[in-house]
N, C-alpha and C. Protein backbone atom coordinates (compact mmCIF):
# COMPACT_ATOMS: atom_id res chain seq x y z
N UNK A 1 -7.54 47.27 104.92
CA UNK A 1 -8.91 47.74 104.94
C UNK A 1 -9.68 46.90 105.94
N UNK A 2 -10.48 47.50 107.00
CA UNK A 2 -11.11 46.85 107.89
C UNK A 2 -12.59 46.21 107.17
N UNK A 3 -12.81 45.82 108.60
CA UNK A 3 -14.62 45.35 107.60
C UNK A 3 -15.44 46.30 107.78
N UNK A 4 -14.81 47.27 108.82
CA UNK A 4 -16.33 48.57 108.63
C UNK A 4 -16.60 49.26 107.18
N UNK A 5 -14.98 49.36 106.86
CA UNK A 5 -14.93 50.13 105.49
C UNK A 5 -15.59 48.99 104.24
N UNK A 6 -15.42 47.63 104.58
CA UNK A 6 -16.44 47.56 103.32
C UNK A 6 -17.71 47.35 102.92
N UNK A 7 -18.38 47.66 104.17
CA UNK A 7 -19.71 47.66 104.31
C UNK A 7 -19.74 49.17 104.44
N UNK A 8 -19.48 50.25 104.47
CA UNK A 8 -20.18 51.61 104.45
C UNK A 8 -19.23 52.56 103.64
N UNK A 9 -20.72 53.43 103.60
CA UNK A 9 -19.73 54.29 101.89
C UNK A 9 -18.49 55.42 102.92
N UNK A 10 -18.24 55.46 102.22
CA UNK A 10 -16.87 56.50 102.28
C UNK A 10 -17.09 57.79 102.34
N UNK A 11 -17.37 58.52 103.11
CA UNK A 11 -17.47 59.97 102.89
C UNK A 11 -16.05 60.91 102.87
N UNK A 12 -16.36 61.35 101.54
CA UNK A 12 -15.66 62.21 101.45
C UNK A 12 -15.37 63.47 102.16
N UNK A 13 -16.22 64.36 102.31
CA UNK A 13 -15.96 65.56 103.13
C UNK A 13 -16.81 66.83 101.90
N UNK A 14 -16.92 66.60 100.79
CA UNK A 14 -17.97 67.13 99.58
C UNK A 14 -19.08 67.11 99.86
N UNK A 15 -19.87 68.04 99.28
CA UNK A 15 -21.11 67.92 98.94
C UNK A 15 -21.10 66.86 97.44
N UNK A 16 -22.20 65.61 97.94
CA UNK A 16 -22.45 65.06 96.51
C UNK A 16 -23.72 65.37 95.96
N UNK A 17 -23.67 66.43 94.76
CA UNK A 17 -25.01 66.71 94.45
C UNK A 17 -26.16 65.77 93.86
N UNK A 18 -25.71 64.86 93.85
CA UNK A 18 -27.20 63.94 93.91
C UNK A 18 -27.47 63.20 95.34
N UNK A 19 -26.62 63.37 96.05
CA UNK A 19 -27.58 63.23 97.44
C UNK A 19 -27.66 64.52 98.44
N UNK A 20 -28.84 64.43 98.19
CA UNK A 20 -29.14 65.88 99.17
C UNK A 20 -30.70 65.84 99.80
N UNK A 21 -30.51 66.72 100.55
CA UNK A 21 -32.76 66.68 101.34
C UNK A 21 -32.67 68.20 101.41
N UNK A 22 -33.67 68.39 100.50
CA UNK A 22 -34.52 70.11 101.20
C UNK A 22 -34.81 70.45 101.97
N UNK A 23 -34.43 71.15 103.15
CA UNK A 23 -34.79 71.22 104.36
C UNK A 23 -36.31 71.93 104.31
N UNK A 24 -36.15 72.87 104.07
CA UNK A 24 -37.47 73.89 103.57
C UNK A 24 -36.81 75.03 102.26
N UNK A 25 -37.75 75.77 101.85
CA UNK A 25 -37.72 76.60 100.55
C UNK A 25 -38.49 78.01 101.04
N UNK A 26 -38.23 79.12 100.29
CA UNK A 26 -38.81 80.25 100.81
C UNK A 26 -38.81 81.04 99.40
N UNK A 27 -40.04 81.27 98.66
CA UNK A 27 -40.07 82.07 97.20
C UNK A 27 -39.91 83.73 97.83
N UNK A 28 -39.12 84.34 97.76
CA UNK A 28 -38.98 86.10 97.40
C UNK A 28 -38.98 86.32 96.20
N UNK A 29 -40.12 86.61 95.71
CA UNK A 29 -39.62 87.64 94.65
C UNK A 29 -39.12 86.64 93.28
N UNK A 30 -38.16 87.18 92.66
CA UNK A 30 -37.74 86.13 91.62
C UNK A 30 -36.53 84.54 92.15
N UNK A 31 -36.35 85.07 93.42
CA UNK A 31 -35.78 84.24 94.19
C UNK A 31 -35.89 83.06 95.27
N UNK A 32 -35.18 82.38 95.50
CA UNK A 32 -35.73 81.46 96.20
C UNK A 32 -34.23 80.83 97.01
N UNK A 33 -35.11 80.94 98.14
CA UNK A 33 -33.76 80.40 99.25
C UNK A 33 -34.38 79.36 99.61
N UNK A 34 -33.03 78.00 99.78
CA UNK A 34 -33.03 77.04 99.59
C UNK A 34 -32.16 76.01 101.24
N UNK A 35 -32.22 75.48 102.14
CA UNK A 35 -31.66 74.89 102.66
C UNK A 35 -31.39 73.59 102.48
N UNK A 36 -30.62 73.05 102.49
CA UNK A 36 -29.88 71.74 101.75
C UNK A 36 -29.10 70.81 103.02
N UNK A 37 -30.03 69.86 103.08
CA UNK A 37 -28.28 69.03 103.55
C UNK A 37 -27.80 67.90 102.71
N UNK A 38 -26.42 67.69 102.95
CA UNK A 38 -25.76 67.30 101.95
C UNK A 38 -25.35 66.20 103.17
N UNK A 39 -25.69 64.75 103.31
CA UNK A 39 -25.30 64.04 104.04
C UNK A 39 -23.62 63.51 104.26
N UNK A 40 -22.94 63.68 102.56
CA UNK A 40 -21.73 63.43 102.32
C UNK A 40 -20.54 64.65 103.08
N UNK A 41 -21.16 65.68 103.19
CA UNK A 41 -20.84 66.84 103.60
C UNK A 41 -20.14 66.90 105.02
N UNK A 42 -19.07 67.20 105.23
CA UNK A 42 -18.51 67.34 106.76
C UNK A 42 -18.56 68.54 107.28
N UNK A 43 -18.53 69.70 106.30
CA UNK A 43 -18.38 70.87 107.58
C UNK A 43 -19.96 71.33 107.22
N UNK A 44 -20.12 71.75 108.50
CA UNK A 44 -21.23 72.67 108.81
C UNK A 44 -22.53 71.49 108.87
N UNK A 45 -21.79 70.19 109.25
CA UNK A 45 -22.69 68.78 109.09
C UNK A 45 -23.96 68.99 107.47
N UNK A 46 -23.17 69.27 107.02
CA UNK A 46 -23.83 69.44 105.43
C UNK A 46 -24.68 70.29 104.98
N UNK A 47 -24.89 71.03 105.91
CA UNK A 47 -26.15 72.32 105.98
C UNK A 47 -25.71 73.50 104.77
N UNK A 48 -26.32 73.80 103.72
CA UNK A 48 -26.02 74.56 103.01
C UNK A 48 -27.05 75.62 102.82
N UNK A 49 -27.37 76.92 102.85
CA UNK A 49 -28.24 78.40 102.35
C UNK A 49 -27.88 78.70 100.83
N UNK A 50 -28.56 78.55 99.91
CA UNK A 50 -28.79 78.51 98.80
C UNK A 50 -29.84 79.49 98.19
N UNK A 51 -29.15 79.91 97.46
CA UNK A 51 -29.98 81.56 96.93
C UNK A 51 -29.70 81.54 95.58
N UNK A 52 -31.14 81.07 94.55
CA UNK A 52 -31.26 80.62 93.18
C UNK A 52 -32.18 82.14 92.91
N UNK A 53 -32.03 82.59 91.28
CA UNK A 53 -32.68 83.05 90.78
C UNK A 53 -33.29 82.58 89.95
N UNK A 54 -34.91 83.11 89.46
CA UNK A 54 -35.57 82.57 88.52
C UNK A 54 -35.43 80.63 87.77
N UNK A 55 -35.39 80.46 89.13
CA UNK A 55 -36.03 78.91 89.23
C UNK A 55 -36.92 78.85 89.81
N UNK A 56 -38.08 78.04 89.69
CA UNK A 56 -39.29 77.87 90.60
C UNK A 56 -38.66 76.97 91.75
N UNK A 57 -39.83 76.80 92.94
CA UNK A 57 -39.68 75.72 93.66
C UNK A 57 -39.95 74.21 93.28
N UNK A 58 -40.87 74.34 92.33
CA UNK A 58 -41.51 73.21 91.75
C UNK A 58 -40.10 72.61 90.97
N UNK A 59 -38.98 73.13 90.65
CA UNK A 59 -38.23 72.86 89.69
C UNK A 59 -36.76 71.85 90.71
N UNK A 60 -36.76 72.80 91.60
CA UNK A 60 -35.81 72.67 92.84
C UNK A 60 -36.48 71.48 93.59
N UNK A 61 -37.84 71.06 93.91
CA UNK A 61 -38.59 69.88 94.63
C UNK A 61 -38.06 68.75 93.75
N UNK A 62 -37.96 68.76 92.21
CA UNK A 62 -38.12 68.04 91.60
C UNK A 62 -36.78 67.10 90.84
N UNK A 63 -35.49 68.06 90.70
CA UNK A 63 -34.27 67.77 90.60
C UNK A 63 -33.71 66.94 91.42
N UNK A 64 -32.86 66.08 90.39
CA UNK A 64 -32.17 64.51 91.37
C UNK A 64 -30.64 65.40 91.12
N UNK A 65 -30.26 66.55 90.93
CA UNK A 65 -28.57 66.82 90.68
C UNK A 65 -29.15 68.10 91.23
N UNK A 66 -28.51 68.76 92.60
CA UNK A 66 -28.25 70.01 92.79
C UNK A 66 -26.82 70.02 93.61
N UNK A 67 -25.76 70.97 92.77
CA UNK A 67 -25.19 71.18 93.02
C UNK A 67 -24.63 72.34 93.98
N UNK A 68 -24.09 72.56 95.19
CA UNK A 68 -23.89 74.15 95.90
C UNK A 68 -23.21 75.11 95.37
N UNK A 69 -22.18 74.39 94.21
CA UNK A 69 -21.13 75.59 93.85
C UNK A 69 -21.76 75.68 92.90
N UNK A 70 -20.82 77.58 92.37
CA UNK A 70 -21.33 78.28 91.25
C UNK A 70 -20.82 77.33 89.92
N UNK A 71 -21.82 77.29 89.39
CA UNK A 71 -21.47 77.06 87.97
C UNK A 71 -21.94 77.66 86.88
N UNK A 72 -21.70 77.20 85.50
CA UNK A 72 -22.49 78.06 84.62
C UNK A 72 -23.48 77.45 84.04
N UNK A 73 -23.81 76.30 84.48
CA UNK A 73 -25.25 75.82 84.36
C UNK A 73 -26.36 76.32 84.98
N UNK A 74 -27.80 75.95 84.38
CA UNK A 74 -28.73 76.67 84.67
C UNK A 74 -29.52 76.75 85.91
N UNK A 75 -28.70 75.87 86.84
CA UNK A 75 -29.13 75.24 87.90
C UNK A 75 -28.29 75.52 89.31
N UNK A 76 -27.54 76.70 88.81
CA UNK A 76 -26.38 77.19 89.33
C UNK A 76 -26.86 78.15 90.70
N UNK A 77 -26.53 78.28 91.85
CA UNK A 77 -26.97 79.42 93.18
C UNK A 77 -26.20 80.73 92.38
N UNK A 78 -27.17 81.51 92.78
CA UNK A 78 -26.32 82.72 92.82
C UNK A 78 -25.16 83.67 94.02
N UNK A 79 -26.26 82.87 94.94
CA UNK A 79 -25.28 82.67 96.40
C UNK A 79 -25.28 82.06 97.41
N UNK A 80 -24.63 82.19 97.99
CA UNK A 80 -24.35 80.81 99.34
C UNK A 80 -24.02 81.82 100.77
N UNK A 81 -24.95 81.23 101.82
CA UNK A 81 -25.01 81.88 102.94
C UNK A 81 -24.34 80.67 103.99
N UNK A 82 -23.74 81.38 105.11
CA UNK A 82 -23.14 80.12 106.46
C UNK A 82 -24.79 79.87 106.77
N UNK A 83 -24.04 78.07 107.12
CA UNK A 83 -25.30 77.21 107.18
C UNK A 83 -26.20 77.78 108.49
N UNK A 84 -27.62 77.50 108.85
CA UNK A 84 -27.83 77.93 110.26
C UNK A 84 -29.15 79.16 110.32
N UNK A 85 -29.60 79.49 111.26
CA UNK A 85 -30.95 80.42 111.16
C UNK A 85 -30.35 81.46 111.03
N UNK A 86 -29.03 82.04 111.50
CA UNK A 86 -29.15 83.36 111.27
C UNK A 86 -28.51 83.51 109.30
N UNK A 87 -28.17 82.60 108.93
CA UNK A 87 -27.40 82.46 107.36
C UNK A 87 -28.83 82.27 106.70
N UNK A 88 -29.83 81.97 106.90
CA UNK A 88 -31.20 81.79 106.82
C UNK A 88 -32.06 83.23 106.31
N UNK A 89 -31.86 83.78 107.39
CA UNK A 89 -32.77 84.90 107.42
C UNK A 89 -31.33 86.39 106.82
N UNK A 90 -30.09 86.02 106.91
CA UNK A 90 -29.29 86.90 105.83
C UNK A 90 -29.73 86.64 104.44
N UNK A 91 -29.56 85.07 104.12
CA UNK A 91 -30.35 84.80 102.87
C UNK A 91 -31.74 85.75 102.14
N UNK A 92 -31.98 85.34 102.88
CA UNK A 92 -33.80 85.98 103.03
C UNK A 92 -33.82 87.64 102.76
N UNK A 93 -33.12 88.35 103.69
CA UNK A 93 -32.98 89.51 103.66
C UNK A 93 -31.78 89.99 102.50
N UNK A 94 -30.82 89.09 101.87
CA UNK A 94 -30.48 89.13 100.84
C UNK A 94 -31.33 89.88 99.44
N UNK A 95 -31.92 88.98 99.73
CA UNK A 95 -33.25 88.96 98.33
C UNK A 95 -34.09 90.12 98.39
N UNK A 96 -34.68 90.18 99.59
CA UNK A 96 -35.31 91.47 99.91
C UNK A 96 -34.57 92.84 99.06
N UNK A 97 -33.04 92.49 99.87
CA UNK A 97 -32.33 93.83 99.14
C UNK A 97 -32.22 93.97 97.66
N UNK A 98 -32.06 93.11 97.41
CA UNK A 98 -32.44 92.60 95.85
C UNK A 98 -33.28 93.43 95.13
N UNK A 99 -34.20 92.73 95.68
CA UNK A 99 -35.88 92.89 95.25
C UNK A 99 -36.20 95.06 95.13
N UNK A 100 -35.25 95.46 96.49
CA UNK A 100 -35.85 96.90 96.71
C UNK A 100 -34.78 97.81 95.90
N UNK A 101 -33.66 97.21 95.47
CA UNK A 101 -32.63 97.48 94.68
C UNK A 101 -33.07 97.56 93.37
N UNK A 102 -33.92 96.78 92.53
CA UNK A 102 -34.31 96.97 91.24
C UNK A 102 -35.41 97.60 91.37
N UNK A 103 -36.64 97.65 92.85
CA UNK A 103 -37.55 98.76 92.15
C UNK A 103 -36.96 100.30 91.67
N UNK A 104 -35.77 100.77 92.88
CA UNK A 104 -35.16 102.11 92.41
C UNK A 104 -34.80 102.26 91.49
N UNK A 105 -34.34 101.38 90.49
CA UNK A 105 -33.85 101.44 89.27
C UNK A 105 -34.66 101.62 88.15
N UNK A 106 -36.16 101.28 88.71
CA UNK A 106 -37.11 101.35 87.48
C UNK A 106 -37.41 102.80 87.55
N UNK A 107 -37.37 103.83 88.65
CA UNK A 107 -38.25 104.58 88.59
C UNK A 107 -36.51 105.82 88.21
């Protein structure tokens, strides 16, 4: 083991969900897209598109554990877009479809 390795952490190549930064947030509807970087993260240099339902933003600002993968906790994405502006605005337009998908259903 050299001396770089014992002075600096180890990255794995994971997302570690307690270290992460919000890039920005965008409320649609009951949804909310989420950009994430995950500093531990190697591909896509940690950039994650994150698409939560019925969580606020206030809830997502405020959490020290977000995880990217699905789980069955309550804190779980419903989906995950490639990192980047155009995975951004698929996100985005995700929700939209969403959103115009359940008005037809009401009527």
């Amino acid at each position: 083991m050299g001396c770089f390795s014992l002075f600096s952490k180890e990255v794995t190549g994971d997302p570690n969900p307690t270290n992460f930064a919000i890039q920005k947030m965008k409320a649609i509807g009951p949804y909310v897209v989420v950009w994430v970087k995950y500093p531990d993260c190697t591909n896509f240099n940690g950039n994650k598109n994150l698409v939560y339902k019925n969580v606020s933003i206030s809830v997502l600002n405020t959490t020290k554990i977000l995880d990217p993968h699905f789980t069955k906790g309550d804190l779980s994405p419903i989906a995950r877009f490639r990192p980047g502006i155009q995975g951004w605005k698929n996100a985005c337009g995700f929700c939209r479809l969403l959103i115009g998908a359940a008005d037809e259903h009401k009527t």
